[in-house]
N, C-alpha and C. Protein backbone atom coordinates (compact mmCIF):
# COMPACT_ATOMS: atom_id res chain seq x y z
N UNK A 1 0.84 -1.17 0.00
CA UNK A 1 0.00 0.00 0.00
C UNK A 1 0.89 1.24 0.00
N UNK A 2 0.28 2.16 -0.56
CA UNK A 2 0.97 3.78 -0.34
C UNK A 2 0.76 4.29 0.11
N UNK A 3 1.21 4.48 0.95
CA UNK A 3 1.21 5.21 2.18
C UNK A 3 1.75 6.89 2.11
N UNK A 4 1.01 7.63 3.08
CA UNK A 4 0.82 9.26 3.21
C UNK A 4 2.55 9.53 3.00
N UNK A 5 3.69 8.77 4.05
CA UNK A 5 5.20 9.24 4.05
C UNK A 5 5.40 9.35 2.78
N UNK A 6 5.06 7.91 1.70
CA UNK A 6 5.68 7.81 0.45
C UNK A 6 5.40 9.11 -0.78
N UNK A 7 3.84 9.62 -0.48
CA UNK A 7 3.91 10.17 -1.23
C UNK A 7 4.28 11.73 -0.57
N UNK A 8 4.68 12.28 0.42
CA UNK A 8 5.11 13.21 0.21
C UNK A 8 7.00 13.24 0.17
N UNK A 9 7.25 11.71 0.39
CA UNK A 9 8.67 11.72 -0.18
C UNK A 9 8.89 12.03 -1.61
N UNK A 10 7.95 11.53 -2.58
CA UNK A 10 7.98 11.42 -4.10
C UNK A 10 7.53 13.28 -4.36
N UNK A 11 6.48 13.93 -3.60
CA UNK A 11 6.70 15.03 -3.73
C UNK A 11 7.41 15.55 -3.71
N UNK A 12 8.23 15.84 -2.47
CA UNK A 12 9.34 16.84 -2.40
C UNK A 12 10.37 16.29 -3.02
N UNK A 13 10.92 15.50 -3.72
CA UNK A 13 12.20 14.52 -4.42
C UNK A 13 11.61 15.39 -6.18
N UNK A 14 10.42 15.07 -6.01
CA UNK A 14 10.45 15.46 -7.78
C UNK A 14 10.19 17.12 -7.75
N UNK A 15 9.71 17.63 -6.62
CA UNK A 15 9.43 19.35 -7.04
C UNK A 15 10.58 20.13 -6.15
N UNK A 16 11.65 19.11 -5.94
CA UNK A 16 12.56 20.18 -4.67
C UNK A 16 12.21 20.84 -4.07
N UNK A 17 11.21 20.51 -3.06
CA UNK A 17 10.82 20.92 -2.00
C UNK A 17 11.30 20.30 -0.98
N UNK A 18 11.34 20.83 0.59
CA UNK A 18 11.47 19.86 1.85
C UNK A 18 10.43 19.09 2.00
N UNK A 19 10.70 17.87 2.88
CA UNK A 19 9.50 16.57 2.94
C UNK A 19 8.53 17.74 4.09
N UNK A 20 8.91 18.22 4.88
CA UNK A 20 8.22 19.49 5.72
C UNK A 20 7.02 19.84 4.84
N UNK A 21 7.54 20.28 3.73
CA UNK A 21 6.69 21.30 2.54
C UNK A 21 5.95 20.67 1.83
N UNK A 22 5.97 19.14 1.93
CA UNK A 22 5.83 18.44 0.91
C UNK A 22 4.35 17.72 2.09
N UNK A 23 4.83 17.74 3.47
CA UNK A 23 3.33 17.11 4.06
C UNK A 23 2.50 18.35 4.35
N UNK A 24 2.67 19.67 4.45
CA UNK A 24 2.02 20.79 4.03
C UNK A 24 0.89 21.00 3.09
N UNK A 25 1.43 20.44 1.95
CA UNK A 25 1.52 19.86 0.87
C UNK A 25 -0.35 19.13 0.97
N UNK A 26 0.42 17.86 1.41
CA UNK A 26 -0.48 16.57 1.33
C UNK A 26 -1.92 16.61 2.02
N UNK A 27 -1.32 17.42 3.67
CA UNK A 27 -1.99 17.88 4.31
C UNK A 27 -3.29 18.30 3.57
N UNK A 28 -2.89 19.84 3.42
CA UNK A 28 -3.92 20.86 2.11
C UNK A 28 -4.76 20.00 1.16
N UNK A 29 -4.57 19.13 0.57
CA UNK A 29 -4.81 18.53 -0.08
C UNK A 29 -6.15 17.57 0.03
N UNK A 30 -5.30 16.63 1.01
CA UNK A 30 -6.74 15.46 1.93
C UNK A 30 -7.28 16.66 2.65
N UNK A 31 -7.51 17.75 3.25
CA UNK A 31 -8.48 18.57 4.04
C UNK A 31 -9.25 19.60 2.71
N UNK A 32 -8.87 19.68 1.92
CA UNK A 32 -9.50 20.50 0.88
C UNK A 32 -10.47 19.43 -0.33
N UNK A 33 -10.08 18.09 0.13
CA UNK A 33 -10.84 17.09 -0.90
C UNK A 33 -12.13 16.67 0.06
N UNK A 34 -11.45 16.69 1.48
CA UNK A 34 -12.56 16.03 2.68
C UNK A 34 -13.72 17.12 2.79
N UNK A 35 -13.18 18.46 2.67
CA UNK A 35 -14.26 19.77 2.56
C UNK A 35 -15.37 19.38 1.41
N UNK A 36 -14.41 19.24 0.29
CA UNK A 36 -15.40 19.39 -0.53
C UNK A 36 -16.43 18.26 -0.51
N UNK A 37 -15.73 17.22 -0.34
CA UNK A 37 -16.98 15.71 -0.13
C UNK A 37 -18.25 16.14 1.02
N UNK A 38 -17.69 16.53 2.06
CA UNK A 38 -18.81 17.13 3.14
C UNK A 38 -20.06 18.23 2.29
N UNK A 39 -19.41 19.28 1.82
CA UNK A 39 -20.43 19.93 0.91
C UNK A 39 -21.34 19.44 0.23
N UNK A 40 -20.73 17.65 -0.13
CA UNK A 40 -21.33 17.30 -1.31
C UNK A 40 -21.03 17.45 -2.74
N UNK A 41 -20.15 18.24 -2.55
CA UNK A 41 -19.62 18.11 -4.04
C UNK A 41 -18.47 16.95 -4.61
N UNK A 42 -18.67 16.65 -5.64
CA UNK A 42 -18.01 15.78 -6.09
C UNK A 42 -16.36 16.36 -6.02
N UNK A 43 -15.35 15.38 -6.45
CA UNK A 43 -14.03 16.23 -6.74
C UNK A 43 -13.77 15.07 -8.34
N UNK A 44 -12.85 16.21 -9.34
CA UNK A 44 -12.82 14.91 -10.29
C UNK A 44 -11.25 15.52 -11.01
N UNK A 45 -10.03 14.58 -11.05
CA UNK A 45 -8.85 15.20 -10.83
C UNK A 45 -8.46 14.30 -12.69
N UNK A 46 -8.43 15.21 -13.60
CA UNK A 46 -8.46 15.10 -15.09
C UNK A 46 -7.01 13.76 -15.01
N UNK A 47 -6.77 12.80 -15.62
CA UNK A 47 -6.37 11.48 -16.23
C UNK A 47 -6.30 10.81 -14.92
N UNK A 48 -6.59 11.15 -13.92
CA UNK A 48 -6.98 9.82 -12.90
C UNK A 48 -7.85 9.36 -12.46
N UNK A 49 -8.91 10.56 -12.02
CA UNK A 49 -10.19 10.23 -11.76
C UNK A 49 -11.55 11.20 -10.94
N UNK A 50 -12.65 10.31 -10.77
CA UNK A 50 -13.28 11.30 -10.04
C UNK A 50 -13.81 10.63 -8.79
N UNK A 51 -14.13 11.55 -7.74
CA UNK A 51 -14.83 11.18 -6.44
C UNK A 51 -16.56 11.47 -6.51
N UNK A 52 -17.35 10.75 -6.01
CA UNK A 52 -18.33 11.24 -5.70
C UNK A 52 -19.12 10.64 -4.78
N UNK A 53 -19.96 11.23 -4.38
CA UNK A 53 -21.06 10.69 -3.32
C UNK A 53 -22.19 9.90 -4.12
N UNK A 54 -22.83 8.62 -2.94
CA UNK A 54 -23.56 7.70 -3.79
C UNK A 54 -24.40 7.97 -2.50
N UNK A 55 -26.03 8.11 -2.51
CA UNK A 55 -26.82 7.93 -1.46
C UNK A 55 -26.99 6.08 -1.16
N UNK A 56 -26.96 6.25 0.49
CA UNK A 56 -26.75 5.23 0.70
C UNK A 56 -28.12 4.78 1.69
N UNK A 57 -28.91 4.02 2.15
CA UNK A 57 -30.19 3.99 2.27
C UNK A 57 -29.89 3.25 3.48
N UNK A 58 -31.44 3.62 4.60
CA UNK A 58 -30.96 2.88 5.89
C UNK A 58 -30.81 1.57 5.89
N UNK A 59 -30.35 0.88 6.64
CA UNK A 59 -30.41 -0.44 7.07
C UNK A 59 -30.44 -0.94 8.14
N UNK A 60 -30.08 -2.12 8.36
CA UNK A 60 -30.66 -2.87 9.96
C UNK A 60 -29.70 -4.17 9.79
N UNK A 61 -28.62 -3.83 10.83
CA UNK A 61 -27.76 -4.64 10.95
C UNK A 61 -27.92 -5.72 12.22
N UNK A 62 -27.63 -7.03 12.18
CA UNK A 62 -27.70 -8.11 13.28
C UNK A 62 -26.61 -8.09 14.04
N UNK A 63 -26.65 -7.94 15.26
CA UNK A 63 -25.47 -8.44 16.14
C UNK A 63 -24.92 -9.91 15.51
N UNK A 64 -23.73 -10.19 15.72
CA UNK A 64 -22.97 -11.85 15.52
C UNK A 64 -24.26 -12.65 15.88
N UNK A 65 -24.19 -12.62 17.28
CA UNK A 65 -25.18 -13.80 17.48
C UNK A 65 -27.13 -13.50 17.22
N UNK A 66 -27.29 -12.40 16.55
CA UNK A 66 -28.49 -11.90 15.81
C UNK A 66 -29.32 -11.67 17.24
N UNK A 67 -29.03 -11.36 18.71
CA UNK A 67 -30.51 -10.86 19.27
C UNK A 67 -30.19 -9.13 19.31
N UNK A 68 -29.14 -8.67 18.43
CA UNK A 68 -29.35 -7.18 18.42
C UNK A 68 -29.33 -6.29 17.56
N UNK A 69 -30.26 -5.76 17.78
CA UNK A 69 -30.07 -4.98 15.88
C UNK A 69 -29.72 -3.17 16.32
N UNK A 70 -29.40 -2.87 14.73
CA UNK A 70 -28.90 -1.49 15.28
C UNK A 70 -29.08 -1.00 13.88
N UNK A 71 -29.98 0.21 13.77
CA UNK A 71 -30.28 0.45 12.87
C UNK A 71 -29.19 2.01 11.95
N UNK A 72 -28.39 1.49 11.08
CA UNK A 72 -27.19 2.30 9.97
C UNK A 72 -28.31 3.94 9.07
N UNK A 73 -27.99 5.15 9.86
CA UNK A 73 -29.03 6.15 9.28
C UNK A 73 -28.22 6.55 7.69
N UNK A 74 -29.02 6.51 7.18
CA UNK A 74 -28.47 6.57 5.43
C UNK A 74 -27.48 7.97 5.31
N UNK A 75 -26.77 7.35 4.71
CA UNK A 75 -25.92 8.78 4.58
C UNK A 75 -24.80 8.54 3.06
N UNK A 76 -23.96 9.55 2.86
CA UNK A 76 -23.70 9.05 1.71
C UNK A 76 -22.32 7.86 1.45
N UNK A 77 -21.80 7.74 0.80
CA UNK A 77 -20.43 6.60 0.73
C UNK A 77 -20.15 7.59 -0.83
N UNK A 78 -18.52 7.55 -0.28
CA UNK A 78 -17.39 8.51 -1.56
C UNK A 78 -17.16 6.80 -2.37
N UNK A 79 -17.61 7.61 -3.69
CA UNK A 79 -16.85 5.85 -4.91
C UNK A 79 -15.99 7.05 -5.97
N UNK A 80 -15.19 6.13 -5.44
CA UNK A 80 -14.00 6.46 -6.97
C UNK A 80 -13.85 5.88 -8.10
N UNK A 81 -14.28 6.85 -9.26
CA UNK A 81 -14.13 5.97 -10.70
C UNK A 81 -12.70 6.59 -11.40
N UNK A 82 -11.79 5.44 -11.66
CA UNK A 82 -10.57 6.05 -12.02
C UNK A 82 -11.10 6.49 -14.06
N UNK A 83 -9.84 7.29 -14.25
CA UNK A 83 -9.98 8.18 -15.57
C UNK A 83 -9.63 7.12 -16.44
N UNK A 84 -10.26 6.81 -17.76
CA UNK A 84 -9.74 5.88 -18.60
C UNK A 84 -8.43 5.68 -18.86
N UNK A 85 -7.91 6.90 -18.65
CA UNK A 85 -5.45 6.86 -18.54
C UNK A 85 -5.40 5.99 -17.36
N UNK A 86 -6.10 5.93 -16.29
CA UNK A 86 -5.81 5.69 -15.00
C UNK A 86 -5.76 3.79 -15.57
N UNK A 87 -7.21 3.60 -15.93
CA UNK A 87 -7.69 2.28 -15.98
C UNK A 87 -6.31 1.81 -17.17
N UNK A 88 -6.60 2.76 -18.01
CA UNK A 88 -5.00 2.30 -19.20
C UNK A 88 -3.75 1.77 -18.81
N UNK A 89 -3.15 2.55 -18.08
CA UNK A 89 -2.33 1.97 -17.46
C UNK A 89 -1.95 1.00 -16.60
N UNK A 90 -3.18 0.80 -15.10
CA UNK A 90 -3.75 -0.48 -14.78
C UNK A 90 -3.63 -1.73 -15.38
N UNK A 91 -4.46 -1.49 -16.25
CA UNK A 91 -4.53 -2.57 -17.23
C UNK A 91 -3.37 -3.17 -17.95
N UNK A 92 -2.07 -2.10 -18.17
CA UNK A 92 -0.68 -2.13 -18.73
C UNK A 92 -0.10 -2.95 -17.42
N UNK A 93 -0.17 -2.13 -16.85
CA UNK A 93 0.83 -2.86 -16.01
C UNK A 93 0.47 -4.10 -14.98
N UNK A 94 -1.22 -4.80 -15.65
CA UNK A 94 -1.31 -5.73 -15.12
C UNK A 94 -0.33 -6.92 -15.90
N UNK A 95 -0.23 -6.84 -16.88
CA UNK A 95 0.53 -7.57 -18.02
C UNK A 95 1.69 -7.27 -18.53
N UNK A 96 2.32 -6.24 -17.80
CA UNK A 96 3.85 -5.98 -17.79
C UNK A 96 4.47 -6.35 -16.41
N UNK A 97 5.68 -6.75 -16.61
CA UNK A 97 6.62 -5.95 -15.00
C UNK A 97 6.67 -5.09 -14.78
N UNK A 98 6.98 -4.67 -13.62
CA UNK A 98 6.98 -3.33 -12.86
C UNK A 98 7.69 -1.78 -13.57
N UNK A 99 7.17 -0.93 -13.95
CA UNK A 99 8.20 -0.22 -14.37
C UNK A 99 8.28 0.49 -13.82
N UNK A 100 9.85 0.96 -13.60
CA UNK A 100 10.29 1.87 -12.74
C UNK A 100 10.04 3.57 -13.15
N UNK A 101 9.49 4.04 -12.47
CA UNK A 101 9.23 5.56 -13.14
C UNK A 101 10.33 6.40 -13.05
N UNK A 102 11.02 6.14 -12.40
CA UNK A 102 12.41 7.09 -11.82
C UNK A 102 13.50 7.00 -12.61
N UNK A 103 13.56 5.79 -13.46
CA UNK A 103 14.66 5.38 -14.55
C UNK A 103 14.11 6.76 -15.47
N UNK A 104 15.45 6.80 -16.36
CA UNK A 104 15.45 7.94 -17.24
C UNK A 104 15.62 6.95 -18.47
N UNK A 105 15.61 7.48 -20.07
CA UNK A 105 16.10 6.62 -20.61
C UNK A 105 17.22 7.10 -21.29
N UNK A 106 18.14 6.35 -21.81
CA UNK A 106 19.60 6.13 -22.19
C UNK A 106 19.81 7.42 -22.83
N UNK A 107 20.89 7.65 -22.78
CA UNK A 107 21.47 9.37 -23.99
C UNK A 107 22.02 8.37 -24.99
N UNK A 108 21.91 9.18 -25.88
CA UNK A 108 22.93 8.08 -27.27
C UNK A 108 23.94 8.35 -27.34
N UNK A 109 24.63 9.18 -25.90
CA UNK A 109 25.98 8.50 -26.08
C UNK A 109 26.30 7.71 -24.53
N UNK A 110 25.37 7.20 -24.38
CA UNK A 110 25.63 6.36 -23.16
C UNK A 110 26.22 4.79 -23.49
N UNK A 111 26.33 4.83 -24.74
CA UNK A 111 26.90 3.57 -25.37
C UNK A 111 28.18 3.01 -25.45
């Protein structure tokens, strides 16, 4: 899994920033996406994907051993549909090896 450290290491490494600046950064980010989901508004971030709210309807859940119920008040659930680049690549690299993004490729006179 990817985890919050990794990606503000990959931030600040690719925009030369401090990792400081870089969970600043990340911070802003998850609190400005969590705002907007609370509003209700969708968020939708162009070749990866979009967020949105799905109404979700009450229910009535059983204790394990079923003598207790507890009734779930409907509210919404965030679904993420990734961007067809997103799914593209997915899909690539279900049927490739791993590729490294950080490799550069060769100069022609690296020969």
């Amino acid at each position: 899994m990817f985890t919050k450290i990794e990606l503000q290491e990959s931030i600040a490494s690719n925009s030369n920033i401090s990792l400081a600046q870089a969970d600043v950064v990340v911070d802003a980010l998850v609190r400005d996406m969590a705002a907007a989901l609370v509003r209700g508004e969708g968020i939708e971030i162009p070749l990866f994907g979009t967020f949105s709210l799905v109404p979700v309807e009450n229910t009535i859940h059983l204790s394990e051993d079923g003598t207790r119920a507890a009734e779930i008040v409907s509210a919404d659930r965030v679904v993420f549909e990734p961007a067809l680049a997103l799914q593209g690549l997915m899909a690539f690299a279900a049927n490739h090896p791993p590729f490294d993004w950080s490799a550069r490729p060769a100069e022609p006179n690296d020969a």
